[in-house]
Protein backbone atom coordinates (compact mmCIF):
# COMPACT_ATOMS: atom_id res chain seq x y z
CA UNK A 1 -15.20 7.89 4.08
CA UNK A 2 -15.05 10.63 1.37
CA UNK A 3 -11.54 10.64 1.44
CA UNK A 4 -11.35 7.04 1.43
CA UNK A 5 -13.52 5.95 -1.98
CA UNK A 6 -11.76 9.32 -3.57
CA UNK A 7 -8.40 7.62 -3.40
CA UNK A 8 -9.80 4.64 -5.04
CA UNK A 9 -10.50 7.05 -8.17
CA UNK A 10 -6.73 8.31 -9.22
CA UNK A 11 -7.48 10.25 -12.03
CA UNK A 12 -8.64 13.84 -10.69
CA UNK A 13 -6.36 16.17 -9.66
CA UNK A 14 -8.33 17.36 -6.48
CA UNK A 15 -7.46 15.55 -3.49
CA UNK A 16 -4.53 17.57 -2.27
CA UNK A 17 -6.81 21.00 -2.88
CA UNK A 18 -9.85 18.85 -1.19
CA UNK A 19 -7.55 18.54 1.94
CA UNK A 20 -5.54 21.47 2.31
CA UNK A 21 -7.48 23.09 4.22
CA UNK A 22 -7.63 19.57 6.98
CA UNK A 23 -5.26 17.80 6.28
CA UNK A 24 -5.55 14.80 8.54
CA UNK A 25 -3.35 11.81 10.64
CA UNK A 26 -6.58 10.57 12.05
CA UNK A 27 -7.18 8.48 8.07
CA UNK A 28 -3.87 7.52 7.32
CA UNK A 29 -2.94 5.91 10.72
CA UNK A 30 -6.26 4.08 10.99
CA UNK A 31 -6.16 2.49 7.20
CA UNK A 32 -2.46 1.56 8.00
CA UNK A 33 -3.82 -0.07 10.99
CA UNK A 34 -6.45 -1.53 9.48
CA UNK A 35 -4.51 -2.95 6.45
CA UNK A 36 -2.07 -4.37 8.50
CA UNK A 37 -5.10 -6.25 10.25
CA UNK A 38 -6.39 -7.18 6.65
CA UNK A 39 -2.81 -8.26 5.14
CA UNK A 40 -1.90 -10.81 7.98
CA UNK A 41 -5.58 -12.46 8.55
CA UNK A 42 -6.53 -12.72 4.25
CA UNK A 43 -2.58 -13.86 4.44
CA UNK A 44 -3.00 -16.38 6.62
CA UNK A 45 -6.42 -17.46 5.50
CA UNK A 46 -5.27 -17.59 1.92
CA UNK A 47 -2.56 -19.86 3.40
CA UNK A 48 -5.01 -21.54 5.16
CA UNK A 49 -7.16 -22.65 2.14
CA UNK A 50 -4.10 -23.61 -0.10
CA UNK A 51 -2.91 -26.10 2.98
CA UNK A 52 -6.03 -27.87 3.28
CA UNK A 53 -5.88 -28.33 -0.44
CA UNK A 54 -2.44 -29.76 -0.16
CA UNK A 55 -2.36 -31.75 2.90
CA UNK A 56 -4.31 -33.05 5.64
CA UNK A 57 -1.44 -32.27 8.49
CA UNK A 58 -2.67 -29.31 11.34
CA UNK A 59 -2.31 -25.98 10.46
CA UNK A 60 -1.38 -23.22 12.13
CA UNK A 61 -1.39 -19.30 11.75
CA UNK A 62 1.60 -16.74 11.01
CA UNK A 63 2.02 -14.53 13.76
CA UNK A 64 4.98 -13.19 12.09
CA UNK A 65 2.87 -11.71 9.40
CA UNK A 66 1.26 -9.18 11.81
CA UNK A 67 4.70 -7.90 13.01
CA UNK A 68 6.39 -7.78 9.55
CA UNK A 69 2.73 -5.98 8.07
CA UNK A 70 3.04 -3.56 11.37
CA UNK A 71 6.66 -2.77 10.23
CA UNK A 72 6.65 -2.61 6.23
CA UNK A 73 3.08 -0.28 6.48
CA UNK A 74 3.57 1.93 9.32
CA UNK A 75 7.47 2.15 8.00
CA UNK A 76 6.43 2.94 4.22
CA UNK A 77 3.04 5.23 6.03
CA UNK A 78 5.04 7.65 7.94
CA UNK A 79 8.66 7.42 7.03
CA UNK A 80 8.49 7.74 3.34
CA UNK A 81 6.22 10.59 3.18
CA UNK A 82 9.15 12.15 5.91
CA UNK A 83 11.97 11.62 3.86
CA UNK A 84 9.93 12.88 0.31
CA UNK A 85 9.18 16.04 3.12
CA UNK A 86 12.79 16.68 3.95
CA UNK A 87 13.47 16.70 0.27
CA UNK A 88 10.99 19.12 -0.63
CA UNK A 89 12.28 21.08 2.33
CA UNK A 90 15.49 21.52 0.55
CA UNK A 91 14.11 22.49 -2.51
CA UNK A 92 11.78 24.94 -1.39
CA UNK A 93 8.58 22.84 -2.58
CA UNK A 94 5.52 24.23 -1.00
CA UNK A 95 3.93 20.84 0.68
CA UNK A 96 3.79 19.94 4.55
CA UNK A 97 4.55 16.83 6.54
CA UNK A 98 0.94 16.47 7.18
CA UNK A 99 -0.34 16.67 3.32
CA UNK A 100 1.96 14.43 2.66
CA UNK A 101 1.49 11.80 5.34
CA UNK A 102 -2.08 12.31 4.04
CA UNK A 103 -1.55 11.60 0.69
CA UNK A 104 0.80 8.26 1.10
CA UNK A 105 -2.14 7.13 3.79
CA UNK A 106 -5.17 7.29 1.92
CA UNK A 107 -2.97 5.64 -1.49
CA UNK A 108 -2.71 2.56 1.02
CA UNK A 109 -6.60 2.71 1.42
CA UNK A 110 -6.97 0.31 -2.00
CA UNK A 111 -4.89 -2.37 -0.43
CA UNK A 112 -7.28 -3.18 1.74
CA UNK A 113 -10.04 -4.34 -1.01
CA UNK A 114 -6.62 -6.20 -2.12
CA UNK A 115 -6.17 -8.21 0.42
CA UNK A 116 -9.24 -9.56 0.68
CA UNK A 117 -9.27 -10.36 -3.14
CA UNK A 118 -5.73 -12.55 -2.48
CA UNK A 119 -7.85 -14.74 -0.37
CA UNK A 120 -8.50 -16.05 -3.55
CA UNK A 121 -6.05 -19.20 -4.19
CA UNK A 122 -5.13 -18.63 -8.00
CA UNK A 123 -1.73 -17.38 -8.27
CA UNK A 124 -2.13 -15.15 -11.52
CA UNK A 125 -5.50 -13.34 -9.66
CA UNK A 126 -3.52 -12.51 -7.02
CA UNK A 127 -0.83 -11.26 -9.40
CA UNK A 128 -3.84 -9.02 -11.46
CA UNK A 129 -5.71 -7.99 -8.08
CA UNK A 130 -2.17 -6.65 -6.47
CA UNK A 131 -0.78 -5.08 -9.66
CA UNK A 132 -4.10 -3.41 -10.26
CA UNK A 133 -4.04 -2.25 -6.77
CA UNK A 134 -0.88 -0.86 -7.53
CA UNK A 135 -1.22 0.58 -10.89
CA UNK A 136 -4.38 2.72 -8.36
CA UNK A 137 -2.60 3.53 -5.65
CA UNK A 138 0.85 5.02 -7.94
CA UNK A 139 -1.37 6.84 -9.96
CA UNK A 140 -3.06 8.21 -6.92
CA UNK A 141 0.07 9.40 -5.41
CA UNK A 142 1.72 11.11 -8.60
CA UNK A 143 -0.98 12.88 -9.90
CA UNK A 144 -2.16 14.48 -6.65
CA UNK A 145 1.53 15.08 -5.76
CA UNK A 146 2.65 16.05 -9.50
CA UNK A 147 0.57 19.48 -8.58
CA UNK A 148 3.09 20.96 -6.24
CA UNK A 149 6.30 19.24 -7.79
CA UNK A 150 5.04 20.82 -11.50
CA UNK A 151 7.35 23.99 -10.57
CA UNK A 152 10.68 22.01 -10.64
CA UNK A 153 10.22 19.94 -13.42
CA UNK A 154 13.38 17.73 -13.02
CA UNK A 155 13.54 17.31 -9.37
CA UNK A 156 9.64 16.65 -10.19
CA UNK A 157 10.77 13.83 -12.41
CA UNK A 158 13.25 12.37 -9.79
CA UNK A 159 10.98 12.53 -7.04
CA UNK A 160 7.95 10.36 -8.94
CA UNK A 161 10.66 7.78 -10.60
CA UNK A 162 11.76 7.32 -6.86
CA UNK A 163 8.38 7.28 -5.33
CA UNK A 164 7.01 4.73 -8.37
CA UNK A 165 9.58 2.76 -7.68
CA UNK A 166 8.91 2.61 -3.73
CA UNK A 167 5.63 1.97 -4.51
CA UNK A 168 6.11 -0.93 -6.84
CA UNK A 169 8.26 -2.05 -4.06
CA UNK A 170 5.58 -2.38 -1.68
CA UNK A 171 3.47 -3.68 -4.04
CA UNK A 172 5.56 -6.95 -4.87
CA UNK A 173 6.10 -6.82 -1.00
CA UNK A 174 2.52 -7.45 -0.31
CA UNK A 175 2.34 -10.08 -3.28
CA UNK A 176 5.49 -11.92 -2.23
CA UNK A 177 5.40 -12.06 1.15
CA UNK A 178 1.76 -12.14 2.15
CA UNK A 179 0.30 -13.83 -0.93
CA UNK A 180 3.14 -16.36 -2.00
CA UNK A 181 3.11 -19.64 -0.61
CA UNK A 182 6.32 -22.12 -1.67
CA UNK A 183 6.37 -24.02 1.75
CA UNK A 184 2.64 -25.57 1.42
CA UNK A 185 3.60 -29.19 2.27
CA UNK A 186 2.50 -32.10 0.32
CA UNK A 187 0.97 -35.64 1.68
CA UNK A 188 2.46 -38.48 -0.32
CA UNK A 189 0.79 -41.18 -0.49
């Protein structure tokens, strides 16, 4: 739980010194798991709420969300903190597989506050809740992996343009896909 409200606080460069020592799968696999939970039932009960606004027709849930949320998390959990480990491999950058998997995990752990704030059916919230959420969650994941990187400044540099970028990805993933609803049918009259 330490671990957890740390990575909601960015700003401190002492979570990858806090877990060196145990670094840990046991986090980062159950907040995945848990915000892919989070992400498909506040995605389909946002949905839910906008469609009763809209129309009077029978609903029904997304099952689709859970599978896409089960691939696009666990996908961006595990296999983006392998690849950003193979690279430091080649360039001799002292950080494991497992402080990295740690790292990426616990920078999910804000999306799950931001899912339930999407609930919320006012398109420019949702825009401020998930870009907040991501503005956290980047910051959180350069400045306790700038540490490391700081002795190769310009593969340092690369490395946090790509991994801003990936993470910006995943935020307008969550906003577009699980928070964006075009296909809310109207009744007319």
């Amino acid at each position: 739980l330490t671990r957890c409200l740390r990575s909601l606080w960015p700003f401190k460069f002492d979570f990858l010194p806090t877990i060196k020592n145990n670094p840990d799968f046991y986090g980062p696999f159950w907040i995945s798991t848990t915000l892919i939970f989070m992400l498909a039932a506040s995605a389909n009960f946002a949905f839910y709420l906008e469609y009763i606004l809209k129309t009077e027709e029978k609903w029904t849930y997304d099952l689709y969300k859970l599978t896409y949320g089960s691939a696009v998390i666990y996908c961006y959990a595990f296999g983006v903190p392998l690849l950003f480990w193979l690279y430091f491999k080649y360039f001799d950058l002292s950080v494991t597989l497992i402080e990295i998997v740690c790292i990426y995990g616990y920078s999910l752990f804000v999306y799950s506050p931001v899912a339930l704030l999407c609930i919320i059916p006012v398109g420019w919230v949702k825009w401020m809740v998930v870009g907040i959420g991501c503005l956290l969650s980047t910051s959180f994941l350069i400045v306790n992996l700038w540490i490391p990187l700081r002795e190769k400044l310009w593969q340092a540099i690369l490395v946090l343009i790509v991994l801003s970028a990936l993470h910006i990805g995943l935020g307008l993933t969550l906003r577009l896909y699980f928070f964006q609803y075009n296909s809310v049918p109207t009744t007319t009259t």
